[in-house]
C-alpha atoms as a PDB file:
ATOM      1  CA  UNK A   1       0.000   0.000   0.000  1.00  0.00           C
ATOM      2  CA  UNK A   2       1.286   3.193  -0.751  1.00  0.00           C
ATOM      3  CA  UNK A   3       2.337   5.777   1.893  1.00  0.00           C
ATOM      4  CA  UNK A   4      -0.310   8.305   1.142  1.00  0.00           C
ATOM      5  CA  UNK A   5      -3.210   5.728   1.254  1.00  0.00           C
ATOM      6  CA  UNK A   6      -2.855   4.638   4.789  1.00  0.00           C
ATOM      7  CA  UNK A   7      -5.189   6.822   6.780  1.00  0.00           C
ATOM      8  CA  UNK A   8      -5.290   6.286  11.222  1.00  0.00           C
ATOM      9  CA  UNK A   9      -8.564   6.535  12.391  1.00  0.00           C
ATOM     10  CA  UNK A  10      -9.436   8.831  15.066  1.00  0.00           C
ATOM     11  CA  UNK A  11     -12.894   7.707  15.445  1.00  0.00           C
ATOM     12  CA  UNK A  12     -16.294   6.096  14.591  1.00  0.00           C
ATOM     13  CA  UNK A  13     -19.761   6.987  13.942  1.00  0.00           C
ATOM     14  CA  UNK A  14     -23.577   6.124  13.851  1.00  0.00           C
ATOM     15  CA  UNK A  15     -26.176   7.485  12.094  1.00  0.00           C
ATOM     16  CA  UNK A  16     -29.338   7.334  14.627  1.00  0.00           C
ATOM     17  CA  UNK A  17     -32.877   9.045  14.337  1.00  0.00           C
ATOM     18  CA  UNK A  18     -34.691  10.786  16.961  1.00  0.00           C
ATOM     19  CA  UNK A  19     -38.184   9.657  18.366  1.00  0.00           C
ATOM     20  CA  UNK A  20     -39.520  13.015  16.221  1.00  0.00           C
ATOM     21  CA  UNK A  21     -37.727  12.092  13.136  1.00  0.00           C
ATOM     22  CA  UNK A  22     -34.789  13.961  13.029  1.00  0.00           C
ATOM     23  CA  UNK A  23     -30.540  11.860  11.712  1.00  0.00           C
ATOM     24  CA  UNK A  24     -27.952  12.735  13.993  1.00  0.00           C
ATOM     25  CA  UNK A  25     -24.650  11.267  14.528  1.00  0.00           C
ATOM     26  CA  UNK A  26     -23.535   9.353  17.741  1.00  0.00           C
ATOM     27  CA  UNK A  27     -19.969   8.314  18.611  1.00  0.00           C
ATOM     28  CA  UNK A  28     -16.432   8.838  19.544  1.00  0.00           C
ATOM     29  CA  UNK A  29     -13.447  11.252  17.978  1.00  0.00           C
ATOM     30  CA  UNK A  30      -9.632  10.966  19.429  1.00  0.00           C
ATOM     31  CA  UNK A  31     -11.401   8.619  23.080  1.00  0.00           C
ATOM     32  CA  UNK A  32     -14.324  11.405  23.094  1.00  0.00           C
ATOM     33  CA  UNK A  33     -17.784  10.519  23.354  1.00  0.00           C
ATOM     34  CA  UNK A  34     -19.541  12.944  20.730  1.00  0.00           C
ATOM     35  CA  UNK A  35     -23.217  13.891  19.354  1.00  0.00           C
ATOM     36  CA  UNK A  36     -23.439  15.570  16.288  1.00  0.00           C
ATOM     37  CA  UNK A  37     -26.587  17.242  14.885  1.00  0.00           C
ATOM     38  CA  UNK A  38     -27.363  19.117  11.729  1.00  0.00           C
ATOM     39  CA  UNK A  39     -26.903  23.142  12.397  1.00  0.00           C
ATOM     40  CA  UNK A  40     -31.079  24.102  11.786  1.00  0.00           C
ATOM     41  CA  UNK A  41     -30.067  27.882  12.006  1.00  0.00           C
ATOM     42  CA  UNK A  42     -27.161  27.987   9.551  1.00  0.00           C
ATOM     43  CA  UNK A  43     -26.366  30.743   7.711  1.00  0.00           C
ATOM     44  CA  UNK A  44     -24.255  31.777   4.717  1.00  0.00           C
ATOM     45  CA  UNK A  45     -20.387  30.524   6.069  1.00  0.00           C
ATOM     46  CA  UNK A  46     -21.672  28.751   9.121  1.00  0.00           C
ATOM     47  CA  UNK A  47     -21.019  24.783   9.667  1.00  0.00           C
ATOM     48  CA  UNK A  48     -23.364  22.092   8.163  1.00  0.00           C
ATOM     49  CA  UNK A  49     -23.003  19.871  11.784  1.00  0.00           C
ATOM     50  CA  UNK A  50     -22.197  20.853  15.352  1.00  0.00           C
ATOM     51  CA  UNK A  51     -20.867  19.034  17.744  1.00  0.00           C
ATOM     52  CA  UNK A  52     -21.074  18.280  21.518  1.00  0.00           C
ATOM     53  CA  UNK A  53     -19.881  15.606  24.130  1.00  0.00           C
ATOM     54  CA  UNK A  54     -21.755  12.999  24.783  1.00  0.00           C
ATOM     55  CA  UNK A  55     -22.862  12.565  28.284  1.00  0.00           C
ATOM     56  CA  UNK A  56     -22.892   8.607  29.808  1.00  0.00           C
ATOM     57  CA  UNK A  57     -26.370   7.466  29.699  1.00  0.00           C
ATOM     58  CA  UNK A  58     -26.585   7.053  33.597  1.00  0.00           C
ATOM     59  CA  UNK A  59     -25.761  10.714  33.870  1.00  0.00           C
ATOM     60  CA  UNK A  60     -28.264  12.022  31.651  1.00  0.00           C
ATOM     61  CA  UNK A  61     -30.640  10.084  33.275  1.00  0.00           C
ATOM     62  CA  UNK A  62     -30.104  11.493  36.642  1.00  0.00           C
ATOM     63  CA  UNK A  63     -30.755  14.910  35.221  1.00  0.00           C
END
């Protein structure tokens, strides 16, 4: 394989759906747990995506 094929992966992804409907993206970049949702007020030169951490599930359901 040549050098400038070989790619390191700094993550992994899942596309999900919401109870209402709506893809967003669940998984982990560089050992963080991350959420990513499409950016519903973008404007002209603002990102397509944003993302957040991803709380543990036993913490969000505390809250």
């Amino acid at each position: 394989m040549q050098e400038e094929n070989k790619r390191t992966s700094i993550g992994a992804l899942w596309k999900k759906t919401s109870q209402k409907g709506e893809e967003y993206l669940v998984g982990e970049i560089n050992g963080q747990n991350v959420v990513i949702f499409t950016n519903k007020d973008k404007k002209e030169k603002q990102p397509d995506y944003r993302v957040y951490p991803r709380k543990p599930k036993e913490e969000t359901q505390n809250n």
